[in-house]
N, C-alpha and C. Protein backbone atom coordinates (compact mmCIF):
# COMPACT_ATOMS: atom_id res chain seq x y z
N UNK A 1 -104.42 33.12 211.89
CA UNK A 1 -103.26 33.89 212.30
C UNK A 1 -102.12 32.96 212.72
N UNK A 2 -102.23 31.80 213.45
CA UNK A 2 -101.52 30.84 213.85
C UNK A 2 -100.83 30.49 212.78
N UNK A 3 -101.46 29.60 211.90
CA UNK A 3 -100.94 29.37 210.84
C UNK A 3 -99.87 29.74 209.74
N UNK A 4 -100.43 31.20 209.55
CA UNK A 4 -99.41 32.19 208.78
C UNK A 4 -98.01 32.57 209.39
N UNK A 5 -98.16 32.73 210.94
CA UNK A 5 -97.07 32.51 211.82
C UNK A 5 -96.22 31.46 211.68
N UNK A 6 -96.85 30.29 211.71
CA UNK A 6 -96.09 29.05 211.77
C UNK A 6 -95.80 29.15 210.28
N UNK A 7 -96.18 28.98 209.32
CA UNK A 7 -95.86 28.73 207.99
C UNK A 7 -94.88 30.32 208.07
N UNK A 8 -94.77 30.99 207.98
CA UNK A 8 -93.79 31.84 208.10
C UNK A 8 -92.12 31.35 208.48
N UNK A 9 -92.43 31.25 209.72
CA UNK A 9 -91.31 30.55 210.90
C UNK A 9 -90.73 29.13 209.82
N UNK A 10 -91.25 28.20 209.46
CA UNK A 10 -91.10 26.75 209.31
C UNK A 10 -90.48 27.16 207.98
N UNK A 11 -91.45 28.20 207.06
CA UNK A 11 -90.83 27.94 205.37
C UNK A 11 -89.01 28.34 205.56
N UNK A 12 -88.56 29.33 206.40
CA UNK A 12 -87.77 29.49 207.02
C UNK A 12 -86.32 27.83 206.91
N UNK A 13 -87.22 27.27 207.85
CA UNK A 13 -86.33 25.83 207.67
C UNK A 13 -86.80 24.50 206.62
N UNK A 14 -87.07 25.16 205.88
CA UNK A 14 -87.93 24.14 205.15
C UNK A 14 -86.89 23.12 204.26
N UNK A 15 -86.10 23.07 203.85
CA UNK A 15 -84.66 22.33 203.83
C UNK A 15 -84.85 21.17 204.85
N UNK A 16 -84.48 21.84 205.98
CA UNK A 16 -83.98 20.60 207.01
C UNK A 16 -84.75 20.40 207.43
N UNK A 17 -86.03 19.90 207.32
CA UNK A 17 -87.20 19.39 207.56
C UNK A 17 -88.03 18.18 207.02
N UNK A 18 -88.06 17.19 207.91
CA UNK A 18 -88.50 16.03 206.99
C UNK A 18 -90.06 15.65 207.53
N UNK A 19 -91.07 16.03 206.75
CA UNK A 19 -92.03 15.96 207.34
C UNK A 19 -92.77 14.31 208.08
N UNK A 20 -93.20 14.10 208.84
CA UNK A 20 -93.42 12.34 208.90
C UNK A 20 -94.89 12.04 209.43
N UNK A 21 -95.66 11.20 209.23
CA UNK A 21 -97.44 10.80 209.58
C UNK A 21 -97.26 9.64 210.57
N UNK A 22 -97.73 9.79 211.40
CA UNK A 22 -98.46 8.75 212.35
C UNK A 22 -97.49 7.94 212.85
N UNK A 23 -97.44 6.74 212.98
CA UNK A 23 -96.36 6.29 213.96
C UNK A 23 -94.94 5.72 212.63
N UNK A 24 -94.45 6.17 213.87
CA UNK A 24 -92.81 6.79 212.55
C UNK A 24 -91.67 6.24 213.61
N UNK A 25 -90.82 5.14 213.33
CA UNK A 25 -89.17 4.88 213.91
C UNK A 25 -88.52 5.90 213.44
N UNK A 26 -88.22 6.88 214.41
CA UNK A 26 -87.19 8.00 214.37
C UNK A 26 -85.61 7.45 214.36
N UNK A 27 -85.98 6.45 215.95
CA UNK A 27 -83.93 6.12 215.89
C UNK A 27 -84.92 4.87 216.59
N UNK A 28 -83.73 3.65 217.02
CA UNK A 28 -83.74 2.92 217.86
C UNK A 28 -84.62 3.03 219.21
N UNK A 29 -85.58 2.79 219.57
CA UNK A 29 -86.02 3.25 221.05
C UNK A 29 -86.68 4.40 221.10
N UNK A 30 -86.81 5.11 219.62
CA UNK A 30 -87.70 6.84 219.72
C UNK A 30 -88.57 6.60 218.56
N UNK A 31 -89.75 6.65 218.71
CA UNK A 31 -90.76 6.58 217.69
C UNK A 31 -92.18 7.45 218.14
N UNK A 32 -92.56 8.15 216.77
CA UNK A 32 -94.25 8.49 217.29
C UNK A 32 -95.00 8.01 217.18
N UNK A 33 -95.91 8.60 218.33
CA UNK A 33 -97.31 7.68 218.08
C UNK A 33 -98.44 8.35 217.89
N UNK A 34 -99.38 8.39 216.72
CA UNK A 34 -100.08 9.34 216.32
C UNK A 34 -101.21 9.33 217.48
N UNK A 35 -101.59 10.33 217.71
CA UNK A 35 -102.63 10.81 218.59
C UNK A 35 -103.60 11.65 218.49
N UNK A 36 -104.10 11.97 217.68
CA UNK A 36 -104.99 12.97 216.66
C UNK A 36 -105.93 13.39 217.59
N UNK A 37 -106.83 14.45 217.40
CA UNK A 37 -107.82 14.97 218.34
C UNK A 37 -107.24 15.88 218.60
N UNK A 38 -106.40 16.27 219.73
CA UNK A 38 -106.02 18.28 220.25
C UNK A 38 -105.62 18.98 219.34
N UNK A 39 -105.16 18.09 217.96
CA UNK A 39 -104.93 19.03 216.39
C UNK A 39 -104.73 18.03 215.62
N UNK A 40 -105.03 18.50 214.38
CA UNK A 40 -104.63 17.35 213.50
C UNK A 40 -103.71 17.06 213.47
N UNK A 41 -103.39 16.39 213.15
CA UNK A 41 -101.54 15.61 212.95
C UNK A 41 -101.07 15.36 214.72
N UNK A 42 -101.45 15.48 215.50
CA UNK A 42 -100.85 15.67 216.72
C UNK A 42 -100.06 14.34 217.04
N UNK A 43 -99.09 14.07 217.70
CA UNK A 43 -98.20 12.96 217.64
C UNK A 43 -97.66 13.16 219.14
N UNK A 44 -97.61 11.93 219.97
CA UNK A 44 -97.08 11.99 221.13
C UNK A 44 -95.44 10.96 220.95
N UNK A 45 -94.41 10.79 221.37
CA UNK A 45 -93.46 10.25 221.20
C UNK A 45 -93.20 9.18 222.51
N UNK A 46 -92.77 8.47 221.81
CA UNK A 46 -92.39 7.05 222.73
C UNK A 46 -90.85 6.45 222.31
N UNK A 47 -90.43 6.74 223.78
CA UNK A 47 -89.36 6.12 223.97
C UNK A 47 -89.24 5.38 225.37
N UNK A 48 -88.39 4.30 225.14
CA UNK A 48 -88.41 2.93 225.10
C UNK A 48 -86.74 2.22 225.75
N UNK A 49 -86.32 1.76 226.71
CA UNK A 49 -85.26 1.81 226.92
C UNK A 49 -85.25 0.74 228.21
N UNK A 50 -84.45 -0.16 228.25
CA UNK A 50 -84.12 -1.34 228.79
C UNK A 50 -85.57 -1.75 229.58
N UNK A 51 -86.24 -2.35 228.93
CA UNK A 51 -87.67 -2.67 229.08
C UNK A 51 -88.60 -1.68 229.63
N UNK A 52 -88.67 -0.34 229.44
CA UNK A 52 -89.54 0.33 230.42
C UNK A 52 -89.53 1.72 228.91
N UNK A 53 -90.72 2.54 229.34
CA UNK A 53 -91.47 2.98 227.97
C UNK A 53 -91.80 4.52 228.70
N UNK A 54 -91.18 5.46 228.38
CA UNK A 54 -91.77 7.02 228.23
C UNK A 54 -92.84 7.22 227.08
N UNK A 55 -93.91 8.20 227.35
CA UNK A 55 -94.56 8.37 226.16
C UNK A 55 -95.05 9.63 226.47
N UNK A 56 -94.11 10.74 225.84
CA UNK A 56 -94.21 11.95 226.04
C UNK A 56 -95.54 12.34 224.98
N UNK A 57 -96.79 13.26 225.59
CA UNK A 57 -97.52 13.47 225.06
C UNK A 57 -98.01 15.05 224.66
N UNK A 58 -97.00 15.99 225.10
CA UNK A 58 -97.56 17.00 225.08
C UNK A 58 -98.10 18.05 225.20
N UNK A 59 -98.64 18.67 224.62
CA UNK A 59 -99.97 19.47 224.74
C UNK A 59 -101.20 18.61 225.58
N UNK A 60 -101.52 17.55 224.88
CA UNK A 60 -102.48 16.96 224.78
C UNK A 60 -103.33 16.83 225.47
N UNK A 61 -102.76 16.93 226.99
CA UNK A 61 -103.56 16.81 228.33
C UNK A 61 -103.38 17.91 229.07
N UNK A 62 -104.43 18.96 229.03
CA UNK A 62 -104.23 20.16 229.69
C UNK A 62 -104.56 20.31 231.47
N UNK A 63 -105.20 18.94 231.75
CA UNK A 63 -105.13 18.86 233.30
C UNK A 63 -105.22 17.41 233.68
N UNK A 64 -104.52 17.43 235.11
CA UNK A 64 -104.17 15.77 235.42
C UNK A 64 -105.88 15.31 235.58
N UNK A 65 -107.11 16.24 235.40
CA UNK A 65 -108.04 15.29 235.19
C UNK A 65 -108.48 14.60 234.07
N UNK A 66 -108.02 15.31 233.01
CA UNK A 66 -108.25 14.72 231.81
C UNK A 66 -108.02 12.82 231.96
N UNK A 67 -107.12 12.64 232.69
CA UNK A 67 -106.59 11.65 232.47
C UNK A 67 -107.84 10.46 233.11
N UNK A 68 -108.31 11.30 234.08
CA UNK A 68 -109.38 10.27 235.21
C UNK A 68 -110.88 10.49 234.12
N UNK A 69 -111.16 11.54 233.42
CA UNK A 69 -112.56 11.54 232.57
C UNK A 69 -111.98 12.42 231.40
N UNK A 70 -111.47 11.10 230.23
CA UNK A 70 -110.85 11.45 229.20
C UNK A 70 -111.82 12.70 228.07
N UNK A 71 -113.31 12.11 228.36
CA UNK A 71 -114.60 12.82 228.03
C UNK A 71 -114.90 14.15 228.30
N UNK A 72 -114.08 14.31 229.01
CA UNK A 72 -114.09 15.90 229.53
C UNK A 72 -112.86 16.70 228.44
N UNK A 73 -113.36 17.39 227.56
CA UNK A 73 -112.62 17.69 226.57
C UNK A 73 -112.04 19.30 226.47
N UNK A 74 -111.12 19.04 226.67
CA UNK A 74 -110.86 20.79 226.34
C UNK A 74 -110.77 21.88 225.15
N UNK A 75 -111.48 23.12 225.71
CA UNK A 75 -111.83 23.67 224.95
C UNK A 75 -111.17 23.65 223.62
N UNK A 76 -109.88 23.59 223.30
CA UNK A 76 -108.33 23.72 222.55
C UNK A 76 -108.32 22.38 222.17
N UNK A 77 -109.59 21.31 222.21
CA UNK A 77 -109.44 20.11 221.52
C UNK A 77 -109.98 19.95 219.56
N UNK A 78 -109.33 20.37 218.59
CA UNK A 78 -109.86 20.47 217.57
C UNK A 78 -111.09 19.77 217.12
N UNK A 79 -110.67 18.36 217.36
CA UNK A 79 -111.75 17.25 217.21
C UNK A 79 -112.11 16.28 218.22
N UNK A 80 -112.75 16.69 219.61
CA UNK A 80 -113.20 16.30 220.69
C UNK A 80 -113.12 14.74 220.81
N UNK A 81 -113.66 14.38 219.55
CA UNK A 81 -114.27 12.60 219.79
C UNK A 81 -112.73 12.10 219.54
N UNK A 82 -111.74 12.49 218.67
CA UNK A 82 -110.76 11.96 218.12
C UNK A 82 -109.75 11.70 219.47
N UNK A 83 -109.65 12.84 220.54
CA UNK A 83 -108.66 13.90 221.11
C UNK A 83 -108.84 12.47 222.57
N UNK A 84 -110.59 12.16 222.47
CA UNK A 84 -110.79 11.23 223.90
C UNK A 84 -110.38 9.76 223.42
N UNK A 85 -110.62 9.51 222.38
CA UNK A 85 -110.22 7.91 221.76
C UNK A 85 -108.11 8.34 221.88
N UNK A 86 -107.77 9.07 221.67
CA UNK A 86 -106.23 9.01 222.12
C UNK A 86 -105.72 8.96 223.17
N UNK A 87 -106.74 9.05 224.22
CA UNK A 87 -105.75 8.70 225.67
C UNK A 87 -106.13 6.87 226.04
């Protein structure tokens, strides 16, 4: 159901859409960084700016414990083993 939704919505903009895989230079200082596991393709972004580094991630971490026992996987993790090797 998700899917058909989204592919609905997206074919919509499908023109101005440039699709991109895994770690990708967007601009200067903004790039992704693939992070696979909470869905396929999942991509967290990193930006980067007078020596110091954001790395916006997401979905990806649905509670600040994830972060202390990456192993603890949430339910909404597509591919569990993939989802803990990305943090």
């Amino acid at each position: 159901m998700l899917i058909r939704s989204v592919n609905a919505s997206l074919s919509k903009l499908a023109d101005g859409i440039e699709l991109i895989d895994g770690d990708t230079q967007l601009l200067p200082g903004i790039k992704t960084v693939a992070a696979p596991g909470h869905t396929p393709g999942h991509m967290a972004v990193s930006i980067t700016s007078h020596g110091r580094e954001l790395l916006y991630i997401g979905d990806a971490i649905l509670h600040p414990v994830h972060m202390e026992h990456p192993e603890w996987n949430a339910i909404v993790d597509v591919i569990p083993e993939e989802a803990e090797a990305s943090l």
